[in-house]
N, C-alpha and C. Protein backbone atom coordinates (compact mmCIF):
# COMPACT_ATOMS: atom_id res chain seq x y z
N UNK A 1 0.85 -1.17 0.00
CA UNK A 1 0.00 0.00 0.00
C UNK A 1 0.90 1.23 0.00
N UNK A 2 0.81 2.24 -0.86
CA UNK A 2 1.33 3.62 -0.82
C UNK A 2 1.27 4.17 0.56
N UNK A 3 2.38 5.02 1.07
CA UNK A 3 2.66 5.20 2.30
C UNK A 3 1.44 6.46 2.13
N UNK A 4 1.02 7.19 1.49
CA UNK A 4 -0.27 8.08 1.61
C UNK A 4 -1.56 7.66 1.74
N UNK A 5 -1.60 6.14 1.61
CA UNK A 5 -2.64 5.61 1.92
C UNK A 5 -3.05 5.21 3.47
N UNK A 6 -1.31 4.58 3.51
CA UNK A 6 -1.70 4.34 4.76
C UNK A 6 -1.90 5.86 5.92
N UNK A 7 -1.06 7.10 5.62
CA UNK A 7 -1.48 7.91 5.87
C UNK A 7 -2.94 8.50 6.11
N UNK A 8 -3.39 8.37 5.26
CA UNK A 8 -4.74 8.67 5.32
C UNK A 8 -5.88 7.56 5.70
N UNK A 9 -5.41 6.70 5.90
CA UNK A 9 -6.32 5.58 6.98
C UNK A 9 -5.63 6.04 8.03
N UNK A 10 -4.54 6.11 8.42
CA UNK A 10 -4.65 6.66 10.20
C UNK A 10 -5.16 7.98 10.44
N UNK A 11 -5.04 8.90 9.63
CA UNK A 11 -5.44 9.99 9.54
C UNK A 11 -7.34 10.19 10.00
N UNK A 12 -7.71 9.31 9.09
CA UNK A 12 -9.52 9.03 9.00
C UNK A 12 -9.49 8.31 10.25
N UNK A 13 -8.80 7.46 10.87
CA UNK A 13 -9.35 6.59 11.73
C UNK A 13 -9.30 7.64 12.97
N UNK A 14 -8.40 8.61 13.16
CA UNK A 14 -7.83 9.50 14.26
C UNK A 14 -9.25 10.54 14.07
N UNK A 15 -9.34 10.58 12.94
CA UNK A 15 -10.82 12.02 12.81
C UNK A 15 -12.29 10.73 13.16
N UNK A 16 -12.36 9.81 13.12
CA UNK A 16 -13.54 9.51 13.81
C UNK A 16 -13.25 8.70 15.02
N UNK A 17 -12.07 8.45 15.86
CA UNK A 17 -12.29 8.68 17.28
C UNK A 17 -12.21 9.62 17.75
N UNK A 18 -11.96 10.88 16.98
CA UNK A 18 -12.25 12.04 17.43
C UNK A 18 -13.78 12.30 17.75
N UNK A 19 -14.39 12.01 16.97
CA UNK A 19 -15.69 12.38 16.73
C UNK A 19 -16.44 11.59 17.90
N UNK A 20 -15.71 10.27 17.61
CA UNK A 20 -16.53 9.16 18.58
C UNK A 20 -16.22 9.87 20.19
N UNK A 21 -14.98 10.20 20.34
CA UNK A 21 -14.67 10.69 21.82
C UNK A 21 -15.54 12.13 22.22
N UNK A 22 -15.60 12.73 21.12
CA UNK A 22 -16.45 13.53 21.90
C UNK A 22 -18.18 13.46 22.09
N UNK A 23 -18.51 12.39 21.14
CA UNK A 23 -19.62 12.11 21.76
C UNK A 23 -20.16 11.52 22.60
N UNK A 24 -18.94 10.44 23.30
CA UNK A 24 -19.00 9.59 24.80
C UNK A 24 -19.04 10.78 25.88
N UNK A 25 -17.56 11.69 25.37
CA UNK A 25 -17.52 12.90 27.03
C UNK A 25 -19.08 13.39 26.89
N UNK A 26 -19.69 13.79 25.63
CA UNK A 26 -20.76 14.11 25.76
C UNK A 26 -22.31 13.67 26.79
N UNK A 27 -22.31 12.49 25.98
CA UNK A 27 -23.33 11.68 26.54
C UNK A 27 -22.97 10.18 27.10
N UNK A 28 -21.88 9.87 26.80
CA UNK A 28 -22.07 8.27 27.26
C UNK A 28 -22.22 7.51 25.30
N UNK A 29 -22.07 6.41 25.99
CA UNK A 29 -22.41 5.66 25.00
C UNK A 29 -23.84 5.35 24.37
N UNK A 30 -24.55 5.90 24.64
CA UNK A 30 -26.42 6.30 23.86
C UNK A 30 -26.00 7.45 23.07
N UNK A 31 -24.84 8.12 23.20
CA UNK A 31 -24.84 9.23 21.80
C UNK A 31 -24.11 9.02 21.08
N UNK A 32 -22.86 7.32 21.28
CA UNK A 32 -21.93 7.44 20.16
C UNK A 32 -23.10 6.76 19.15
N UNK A 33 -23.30 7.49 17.93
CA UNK A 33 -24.16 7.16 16.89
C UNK A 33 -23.45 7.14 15.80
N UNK A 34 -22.88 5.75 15.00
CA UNK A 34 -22.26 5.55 13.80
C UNK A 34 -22.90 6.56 12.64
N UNK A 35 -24.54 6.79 12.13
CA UNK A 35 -24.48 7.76 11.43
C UNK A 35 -24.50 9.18 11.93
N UNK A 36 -24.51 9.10 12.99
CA UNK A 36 -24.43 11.11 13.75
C UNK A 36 -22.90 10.96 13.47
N UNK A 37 -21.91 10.52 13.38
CA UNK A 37 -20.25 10.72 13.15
C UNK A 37 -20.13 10.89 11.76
N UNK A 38 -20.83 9.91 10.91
CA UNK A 38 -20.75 9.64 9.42
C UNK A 38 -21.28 11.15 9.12
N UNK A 39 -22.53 11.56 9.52
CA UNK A 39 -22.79 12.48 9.20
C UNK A 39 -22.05 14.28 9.32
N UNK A 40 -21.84 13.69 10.76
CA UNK A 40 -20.56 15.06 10.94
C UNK A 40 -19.76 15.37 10.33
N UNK A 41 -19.29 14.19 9.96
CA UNK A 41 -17.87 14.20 9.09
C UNK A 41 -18.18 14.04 7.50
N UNK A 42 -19.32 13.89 7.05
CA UNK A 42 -19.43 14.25 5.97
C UNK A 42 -18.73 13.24 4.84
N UNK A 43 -19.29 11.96 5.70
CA UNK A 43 -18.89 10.78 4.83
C UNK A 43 -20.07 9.47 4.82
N UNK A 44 -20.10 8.10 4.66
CA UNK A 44 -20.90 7.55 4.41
C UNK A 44 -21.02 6.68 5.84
N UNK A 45 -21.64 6.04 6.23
CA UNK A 45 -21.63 4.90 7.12
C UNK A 45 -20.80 4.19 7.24
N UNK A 46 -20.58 3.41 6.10
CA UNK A 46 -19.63 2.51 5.49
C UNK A 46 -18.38 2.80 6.13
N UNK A 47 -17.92 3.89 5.75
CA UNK A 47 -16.59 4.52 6.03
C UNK A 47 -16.46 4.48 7.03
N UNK A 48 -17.47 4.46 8.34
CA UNK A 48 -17.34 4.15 10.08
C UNK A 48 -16.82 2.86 9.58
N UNK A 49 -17.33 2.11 9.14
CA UNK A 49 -17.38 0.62 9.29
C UNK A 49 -16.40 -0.06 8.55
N UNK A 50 -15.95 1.02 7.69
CA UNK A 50 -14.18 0.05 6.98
C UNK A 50 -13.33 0.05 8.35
N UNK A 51 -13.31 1.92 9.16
CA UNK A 51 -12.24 1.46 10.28
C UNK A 51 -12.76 0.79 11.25
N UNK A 52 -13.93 0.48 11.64
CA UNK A 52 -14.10 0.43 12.81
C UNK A 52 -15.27 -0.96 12.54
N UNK A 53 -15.38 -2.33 12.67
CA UNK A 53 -16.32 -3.44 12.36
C UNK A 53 -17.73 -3.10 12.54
N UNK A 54 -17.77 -2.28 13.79
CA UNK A 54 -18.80 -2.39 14.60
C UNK A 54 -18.79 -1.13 15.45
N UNK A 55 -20.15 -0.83 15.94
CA UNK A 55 -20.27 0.29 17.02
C UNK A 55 -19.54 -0.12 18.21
N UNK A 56 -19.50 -1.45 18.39
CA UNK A 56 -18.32 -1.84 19.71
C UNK A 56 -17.30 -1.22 19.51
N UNK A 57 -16.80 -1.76 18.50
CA UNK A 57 -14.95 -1.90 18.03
C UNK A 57 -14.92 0.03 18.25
N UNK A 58 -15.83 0.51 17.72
CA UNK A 58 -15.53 2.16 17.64
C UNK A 58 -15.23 2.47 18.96
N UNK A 59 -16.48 1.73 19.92
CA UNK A 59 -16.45 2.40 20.92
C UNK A 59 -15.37 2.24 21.92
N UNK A 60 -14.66 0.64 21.91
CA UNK A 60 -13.80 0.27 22.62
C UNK A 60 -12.47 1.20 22.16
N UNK A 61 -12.48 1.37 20.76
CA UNK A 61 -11.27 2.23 20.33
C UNK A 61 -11.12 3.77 21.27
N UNK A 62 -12.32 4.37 21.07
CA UNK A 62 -12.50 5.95 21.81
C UNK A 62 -12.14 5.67 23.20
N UNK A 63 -12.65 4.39 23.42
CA UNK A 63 -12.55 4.84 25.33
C UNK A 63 -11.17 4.09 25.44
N UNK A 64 -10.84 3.30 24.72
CA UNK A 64 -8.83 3.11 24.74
C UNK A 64 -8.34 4.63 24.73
N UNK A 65 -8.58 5.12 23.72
CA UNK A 65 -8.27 6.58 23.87
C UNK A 65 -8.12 7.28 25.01
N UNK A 66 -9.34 7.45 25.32
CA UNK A 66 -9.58 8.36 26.41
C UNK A 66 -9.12 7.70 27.90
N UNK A 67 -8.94 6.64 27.88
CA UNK A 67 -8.67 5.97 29.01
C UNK A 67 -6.46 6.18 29.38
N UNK A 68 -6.09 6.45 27.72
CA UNK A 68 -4.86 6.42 27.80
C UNK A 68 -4.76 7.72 28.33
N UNK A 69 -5.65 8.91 28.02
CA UNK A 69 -5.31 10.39 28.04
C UNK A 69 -5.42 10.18 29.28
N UNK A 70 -6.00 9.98 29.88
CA UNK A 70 -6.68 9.65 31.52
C UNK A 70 -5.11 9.41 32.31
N UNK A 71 -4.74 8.58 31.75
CA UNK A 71 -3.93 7.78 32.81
C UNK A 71 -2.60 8.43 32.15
N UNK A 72 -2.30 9.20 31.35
CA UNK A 72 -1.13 9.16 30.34
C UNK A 72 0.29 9.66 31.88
N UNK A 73 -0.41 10.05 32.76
CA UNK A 73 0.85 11.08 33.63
C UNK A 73 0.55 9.84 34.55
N UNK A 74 1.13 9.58 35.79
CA UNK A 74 1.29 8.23 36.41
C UNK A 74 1.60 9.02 37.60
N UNK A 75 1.13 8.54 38.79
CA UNK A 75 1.28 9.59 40.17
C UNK A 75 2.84 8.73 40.77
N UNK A 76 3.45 9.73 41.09
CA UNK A 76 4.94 9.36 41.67
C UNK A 76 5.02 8.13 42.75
N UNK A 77 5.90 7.24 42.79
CA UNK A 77 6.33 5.83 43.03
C UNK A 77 6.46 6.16 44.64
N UNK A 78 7.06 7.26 44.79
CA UNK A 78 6.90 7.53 46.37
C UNK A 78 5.91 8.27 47.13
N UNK A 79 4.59 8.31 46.68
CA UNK A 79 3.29 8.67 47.24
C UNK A 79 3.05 7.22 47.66
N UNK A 80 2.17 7.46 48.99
CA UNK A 80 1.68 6.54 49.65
C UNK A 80 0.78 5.94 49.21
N UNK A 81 0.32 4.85 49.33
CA UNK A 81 -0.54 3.96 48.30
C UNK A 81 -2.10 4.83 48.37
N UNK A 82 -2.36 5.58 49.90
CA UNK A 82 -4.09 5.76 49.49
C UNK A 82 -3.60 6.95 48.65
N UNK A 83 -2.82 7.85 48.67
CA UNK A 83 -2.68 8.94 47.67
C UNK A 83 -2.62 8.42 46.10
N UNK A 84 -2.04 7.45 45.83
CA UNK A 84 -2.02 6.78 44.59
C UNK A 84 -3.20 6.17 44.17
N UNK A 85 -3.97 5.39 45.25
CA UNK A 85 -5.19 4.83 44.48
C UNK A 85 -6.54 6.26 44.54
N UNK A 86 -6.11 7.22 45.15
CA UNK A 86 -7.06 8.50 45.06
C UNK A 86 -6.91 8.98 43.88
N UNK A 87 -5.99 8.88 43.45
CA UNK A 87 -5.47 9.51 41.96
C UNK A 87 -5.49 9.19 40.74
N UNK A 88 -5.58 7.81 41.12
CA UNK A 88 -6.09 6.90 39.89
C UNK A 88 -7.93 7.13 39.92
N UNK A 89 -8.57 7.09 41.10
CA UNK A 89 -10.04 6.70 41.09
C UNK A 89 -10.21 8.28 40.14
N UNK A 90 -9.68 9.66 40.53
CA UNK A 90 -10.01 11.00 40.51
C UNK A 90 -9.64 11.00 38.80
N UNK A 91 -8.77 10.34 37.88
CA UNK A 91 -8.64 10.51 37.32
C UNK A 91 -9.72 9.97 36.23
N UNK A 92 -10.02 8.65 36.87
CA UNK A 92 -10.98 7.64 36.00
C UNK A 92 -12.73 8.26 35.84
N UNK A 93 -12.83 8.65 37.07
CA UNK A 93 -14.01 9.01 37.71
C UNK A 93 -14.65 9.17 36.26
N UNK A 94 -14.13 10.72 35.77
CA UNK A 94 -15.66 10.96 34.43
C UNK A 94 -15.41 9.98 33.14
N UNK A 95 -14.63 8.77 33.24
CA UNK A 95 -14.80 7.43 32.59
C UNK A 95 -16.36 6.55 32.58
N UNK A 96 -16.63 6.83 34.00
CA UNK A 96 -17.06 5.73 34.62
C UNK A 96 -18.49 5.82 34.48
N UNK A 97 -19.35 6.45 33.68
CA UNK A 97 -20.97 6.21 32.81
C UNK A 97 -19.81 5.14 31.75
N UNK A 98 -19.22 5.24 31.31
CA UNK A 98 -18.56 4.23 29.51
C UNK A 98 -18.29 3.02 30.35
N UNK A 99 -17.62 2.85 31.62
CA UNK A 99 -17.66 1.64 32.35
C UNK A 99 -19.02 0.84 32.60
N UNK A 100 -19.85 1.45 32.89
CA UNK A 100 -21.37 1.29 33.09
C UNK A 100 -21.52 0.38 32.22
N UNK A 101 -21.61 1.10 30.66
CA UNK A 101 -21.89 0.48 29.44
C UNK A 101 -21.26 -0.64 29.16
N UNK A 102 -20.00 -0.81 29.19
CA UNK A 102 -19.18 -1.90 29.05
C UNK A 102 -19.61 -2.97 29.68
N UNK A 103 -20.48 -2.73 31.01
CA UNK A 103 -21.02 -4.13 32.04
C UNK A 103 -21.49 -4.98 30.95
N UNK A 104 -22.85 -3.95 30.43
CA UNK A 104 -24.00 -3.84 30.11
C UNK A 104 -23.50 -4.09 28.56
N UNK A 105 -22.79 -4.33 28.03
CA UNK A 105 -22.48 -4.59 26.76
C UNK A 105 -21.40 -6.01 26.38
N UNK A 106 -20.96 -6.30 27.62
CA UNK A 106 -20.15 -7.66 27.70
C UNK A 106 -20.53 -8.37 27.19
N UNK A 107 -21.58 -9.01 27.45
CA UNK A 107 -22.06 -10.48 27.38
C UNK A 107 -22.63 -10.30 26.12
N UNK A 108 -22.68 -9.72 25.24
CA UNK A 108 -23.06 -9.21 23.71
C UNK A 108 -21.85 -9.47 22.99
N UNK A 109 -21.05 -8.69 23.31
CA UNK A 109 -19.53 -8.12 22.70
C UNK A 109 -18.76 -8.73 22.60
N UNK A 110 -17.77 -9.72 21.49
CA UNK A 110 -16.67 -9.82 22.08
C UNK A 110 -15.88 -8.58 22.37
N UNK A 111 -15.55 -7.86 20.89
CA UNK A 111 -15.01 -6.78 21.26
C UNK A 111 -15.06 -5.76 22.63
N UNK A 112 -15.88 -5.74 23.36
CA UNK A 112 -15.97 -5.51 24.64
C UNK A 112 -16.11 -6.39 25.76
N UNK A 113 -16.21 -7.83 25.73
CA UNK A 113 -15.50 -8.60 26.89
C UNK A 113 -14.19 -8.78 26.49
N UNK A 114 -13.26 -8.45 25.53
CA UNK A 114 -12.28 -8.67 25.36
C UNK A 114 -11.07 -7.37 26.06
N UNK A 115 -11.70 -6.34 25.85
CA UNK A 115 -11.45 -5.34 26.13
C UNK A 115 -11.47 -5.07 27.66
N UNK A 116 -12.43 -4.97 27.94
CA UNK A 116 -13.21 -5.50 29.38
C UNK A 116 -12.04 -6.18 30.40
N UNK A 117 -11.64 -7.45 29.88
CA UNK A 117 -10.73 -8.09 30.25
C UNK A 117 -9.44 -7.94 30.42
N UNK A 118 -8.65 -7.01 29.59
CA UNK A 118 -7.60 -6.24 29.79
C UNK A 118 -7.34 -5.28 30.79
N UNK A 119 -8.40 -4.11 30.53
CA UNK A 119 -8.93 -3.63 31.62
C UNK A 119 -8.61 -3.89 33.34
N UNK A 120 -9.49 -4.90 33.15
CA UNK A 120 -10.01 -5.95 34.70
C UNK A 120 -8.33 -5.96 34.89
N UNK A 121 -7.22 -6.77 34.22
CA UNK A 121 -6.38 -7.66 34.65
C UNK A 121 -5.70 -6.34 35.13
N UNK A 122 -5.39 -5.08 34.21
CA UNK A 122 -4.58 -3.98 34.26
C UNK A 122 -4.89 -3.41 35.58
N UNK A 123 -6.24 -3.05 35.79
CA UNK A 123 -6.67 -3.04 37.24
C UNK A 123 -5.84 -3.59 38.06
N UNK A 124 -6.08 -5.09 38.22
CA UNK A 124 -6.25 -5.68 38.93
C UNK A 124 -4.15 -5.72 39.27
N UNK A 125 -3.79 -5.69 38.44
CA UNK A 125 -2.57 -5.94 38.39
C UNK A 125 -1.67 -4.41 39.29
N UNK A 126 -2.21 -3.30 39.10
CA UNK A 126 -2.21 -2.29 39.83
C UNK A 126 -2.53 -2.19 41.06
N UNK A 127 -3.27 -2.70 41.49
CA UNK A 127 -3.88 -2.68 42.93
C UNK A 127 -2.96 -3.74 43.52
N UNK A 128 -2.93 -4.71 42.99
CA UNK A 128 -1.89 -5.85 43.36
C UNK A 128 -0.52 -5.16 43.86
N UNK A 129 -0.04 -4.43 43.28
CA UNK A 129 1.24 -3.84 43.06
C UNK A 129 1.26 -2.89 44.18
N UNK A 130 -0.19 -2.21 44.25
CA UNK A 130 -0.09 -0.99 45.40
C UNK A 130 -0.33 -1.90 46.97
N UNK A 131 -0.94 -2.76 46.98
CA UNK A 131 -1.50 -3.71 48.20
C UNK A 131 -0.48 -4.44 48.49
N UNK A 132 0.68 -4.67 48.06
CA UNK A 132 1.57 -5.89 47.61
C UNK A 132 2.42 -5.92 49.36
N UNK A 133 2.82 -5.07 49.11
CA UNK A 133 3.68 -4.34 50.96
C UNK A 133 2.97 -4.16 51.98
N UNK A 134 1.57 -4.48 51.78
CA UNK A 134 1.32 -3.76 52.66
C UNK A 134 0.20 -5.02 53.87
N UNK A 135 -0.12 -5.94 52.98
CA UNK A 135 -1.06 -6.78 53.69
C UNK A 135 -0.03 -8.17 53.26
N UNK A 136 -0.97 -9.61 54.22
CA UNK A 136 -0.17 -10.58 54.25
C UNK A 136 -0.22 -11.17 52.56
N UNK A 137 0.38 -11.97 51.73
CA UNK A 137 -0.10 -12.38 50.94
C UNK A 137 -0.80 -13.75 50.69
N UNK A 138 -1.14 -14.23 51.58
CA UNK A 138 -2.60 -14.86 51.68
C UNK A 138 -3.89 -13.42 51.71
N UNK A 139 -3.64 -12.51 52.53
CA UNK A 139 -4.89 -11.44 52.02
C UNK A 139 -4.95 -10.86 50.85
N UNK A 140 -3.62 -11.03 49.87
CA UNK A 140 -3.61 -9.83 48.71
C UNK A 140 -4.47 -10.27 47.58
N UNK A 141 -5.52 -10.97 47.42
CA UNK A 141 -6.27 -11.29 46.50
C UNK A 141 -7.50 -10.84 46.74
N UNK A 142 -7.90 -10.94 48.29
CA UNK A 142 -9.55 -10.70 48.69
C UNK A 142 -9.03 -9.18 48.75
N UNK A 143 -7.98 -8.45 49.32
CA UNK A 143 -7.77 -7.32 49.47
C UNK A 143 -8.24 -6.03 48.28
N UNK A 144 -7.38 -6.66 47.06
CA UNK A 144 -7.70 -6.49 45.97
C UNK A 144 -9.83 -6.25 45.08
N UNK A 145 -9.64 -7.87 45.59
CA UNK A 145 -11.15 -7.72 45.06
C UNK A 145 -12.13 -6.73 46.17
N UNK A 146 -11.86 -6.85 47.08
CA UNK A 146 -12.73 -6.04 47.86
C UNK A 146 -12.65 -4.48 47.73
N UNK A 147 -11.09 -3.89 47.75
CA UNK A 147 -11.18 -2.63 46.73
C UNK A 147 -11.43 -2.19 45.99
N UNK A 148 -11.64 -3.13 45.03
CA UNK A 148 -12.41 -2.74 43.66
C UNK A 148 -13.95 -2.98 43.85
N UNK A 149 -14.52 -3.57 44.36
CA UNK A 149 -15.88 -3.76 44.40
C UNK A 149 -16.40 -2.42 45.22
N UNK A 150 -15.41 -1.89 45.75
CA UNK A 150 -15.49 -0.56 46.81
C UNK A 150 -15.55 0.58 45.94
N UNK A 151 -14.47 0.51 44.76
CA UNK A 151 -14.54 1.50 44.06
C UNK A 151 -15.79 1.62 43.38
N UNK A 152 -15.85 0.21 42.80
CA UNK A 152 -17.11 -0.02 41.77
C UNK A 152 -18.48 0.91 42.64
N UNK A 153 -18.66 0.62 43.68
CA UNK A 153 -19.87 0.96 44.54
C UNK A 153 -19.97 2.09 44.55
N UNK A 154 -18.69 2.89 45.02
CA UNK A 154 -18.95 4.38 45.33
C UNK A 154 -19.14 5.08 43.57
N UNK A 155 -18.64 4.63 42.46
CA UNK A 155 -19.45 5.24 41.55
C UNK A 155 -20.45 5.16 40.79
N UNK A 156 -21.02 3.54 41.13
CA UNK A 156 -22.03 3.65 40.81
C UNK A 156 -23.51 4.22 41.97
N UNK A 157 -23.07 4.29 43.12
CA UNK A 157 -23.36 5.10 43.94
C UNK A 157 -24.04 6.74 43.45
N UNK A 158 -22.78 7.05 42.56
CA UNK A 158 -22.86 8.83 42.14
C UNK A 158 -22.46 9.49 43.48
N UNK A 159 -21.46 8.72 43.92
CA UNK A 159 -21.15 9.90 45.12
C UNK A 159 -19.64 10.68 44.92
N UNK A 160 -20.08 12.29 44.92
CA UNK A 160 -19.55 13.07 44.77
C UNK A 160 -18.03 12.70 45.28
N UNK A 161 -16.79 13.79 44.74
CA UNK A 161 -15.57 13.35 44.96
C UNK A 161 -14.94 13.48 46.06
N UNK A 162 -15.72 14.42 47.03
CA UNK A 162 -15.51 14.57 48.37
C UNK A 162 -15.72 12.92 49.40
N UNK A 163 -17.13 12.64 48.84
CA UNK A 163 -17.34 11.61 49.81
C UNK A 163 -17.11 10.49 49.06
N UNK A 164 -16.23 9.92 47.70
CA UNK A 164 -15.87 9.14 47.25
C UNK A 164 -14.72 9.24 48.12
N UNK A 165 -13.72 10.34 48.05
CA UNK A 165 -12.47 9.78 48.47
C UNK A 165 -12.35 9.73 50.08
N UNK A 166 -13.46 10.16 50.54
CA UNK A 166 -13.63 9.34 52.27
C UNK A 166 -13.59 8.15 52.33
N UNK A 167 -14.93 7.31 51.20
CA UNK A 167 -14.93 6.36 51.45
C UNK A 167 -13.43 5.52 51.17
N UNK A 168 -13.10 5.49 50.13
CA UNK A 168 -11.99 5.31 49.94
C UNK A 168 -10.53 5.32 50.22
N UNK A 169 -10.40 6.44 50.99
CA UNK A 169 -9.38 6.42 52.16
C UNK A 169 -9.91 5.13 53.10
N UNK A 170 -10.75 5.37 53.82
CA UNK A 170 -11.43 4.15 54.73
C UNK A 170 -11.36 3.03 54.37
N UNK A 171 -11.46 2.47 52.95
CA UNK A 171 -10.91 1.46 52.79
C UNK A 171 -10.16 0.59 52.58
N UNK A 172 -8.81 1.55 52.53
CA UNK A 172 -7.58 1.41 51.98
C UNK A 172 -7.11 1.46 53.73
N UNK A 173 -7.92 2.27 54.53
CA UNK A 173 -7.17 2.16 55.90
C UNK A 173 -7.36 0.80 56.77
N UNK A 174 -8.92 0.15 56.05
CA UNK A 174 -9.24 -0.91 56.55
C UNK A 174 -8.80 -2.20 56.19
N UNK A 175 -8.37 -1.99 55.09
CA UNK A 175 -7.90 -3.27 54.23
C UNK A 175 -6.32 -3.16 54.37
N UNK A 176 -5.60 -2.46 54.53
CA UNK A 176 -4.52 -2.48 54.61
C UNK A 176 -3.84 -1.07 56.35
N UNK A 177 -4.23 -1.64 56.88
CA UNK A 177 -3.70 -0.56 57.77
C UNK A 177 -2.07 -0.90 58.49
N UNK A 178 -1.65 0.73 58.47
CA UNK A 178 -0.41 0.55 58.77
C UNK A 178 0.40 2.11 58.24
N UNK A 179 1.85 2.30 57.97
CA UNK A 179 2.46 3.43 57.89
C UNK A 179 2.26 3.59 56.97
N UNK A 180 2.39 2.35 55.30
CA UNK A 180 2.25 2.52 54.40
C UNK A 180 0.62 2.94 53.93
N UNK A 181 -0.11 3.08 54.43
CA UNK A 181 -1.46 3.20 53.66
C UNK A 181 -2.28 4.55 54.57
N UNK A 182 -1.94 5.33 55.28
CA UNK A 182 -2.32 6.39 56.29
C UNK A 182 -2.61 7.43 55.10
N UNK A 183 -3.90 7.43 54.97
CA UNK A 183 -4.15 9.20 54.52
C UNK A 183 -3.10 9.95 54.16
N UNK A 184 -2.69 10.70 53.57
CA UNK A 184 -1.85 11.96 53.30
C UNK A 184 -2.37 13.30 54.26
């Protein structure tokens, strides 16, 4: 393929996760609409659907996106773990209606249990890493899952960032207490 071709397929693919990303920050995933993008952009349907298979595949692409912009800066190695997992939740937070969807779109999707699953492990593999020093490791698995089911709660909760990161301190003090995990 001519290197202008391939140019201009990354080029097109970059202008409709553009499009796609701002219609998730917008609304969530009920407004990414394959012809509301086609139409914006002033091309055919089709053309969603050469880059992108499916309204999944689009959507998993945008929120890869946005999930990288999210996370692109990484909170320093010598912050204390609840300052680190505050920073990660604060960062994810206006992610988390597209997480919703993703539940709610799994068991449909591969492209989104696949995705889904990366996700989960990357999670999971993080928390591991922050919990790792700090509890026995016979606890570092329930520790883990129980943090995340904590996080999961407080946003699907809708509770504001004040009393998210209460709860959340609290659980990081409960699940792991000690020098390493004390509030900032």
């Amino acid at each position: 393929m001519p290197r202008t071709r391939v140019t201009d397929r990354a080029e097109k693919q970059a202008e409709i996760l553009g499009a796609a990303e701002e219609r998730l920050r917008a609304g969530g995933y009920p407004a990414l609409s394959v012809a509301a993008i086609a139409r914006e952009l002033g091309v055919a349907q089709n053309t969603i659907y050469w880059y992108f298979p499916s309204k999944d595949h689009l959507f998993v692409a945008a929120l890869e996106r946005l999930l990288g912009d999210a996370l692109a800066d990484k909170p320093p190695a010598s912050w204390q773990p609840t300052r680190r997992v505050l920073w990660f939740t604060d960062h994810l937070a206006p992610l988390w209606p597209m997480f919703r969807a993703l539940y709610e779109n799994e068991s449909r999707s591969e492209a989104v249990a696949a995705f889904l699953t990366r996700v989960d492990e990357a999670v999971s593999a993080m928390l591991t890493e922050t919990f790792r020093d700090l509890v026995a490791p016979r606890q570092l698995a329930a520790t883990v899952a129980v943090f995340r089911a904590t996080v999961d709660g407080v946003f699907a909760r809708g509770l504001e960032p004040a009393a998210r990161r209460l709860v959340l301190r609290y659980a990081v003090a409960q699940l792991a207490p000690g020098p390493g995990s004390r509030p900032d």
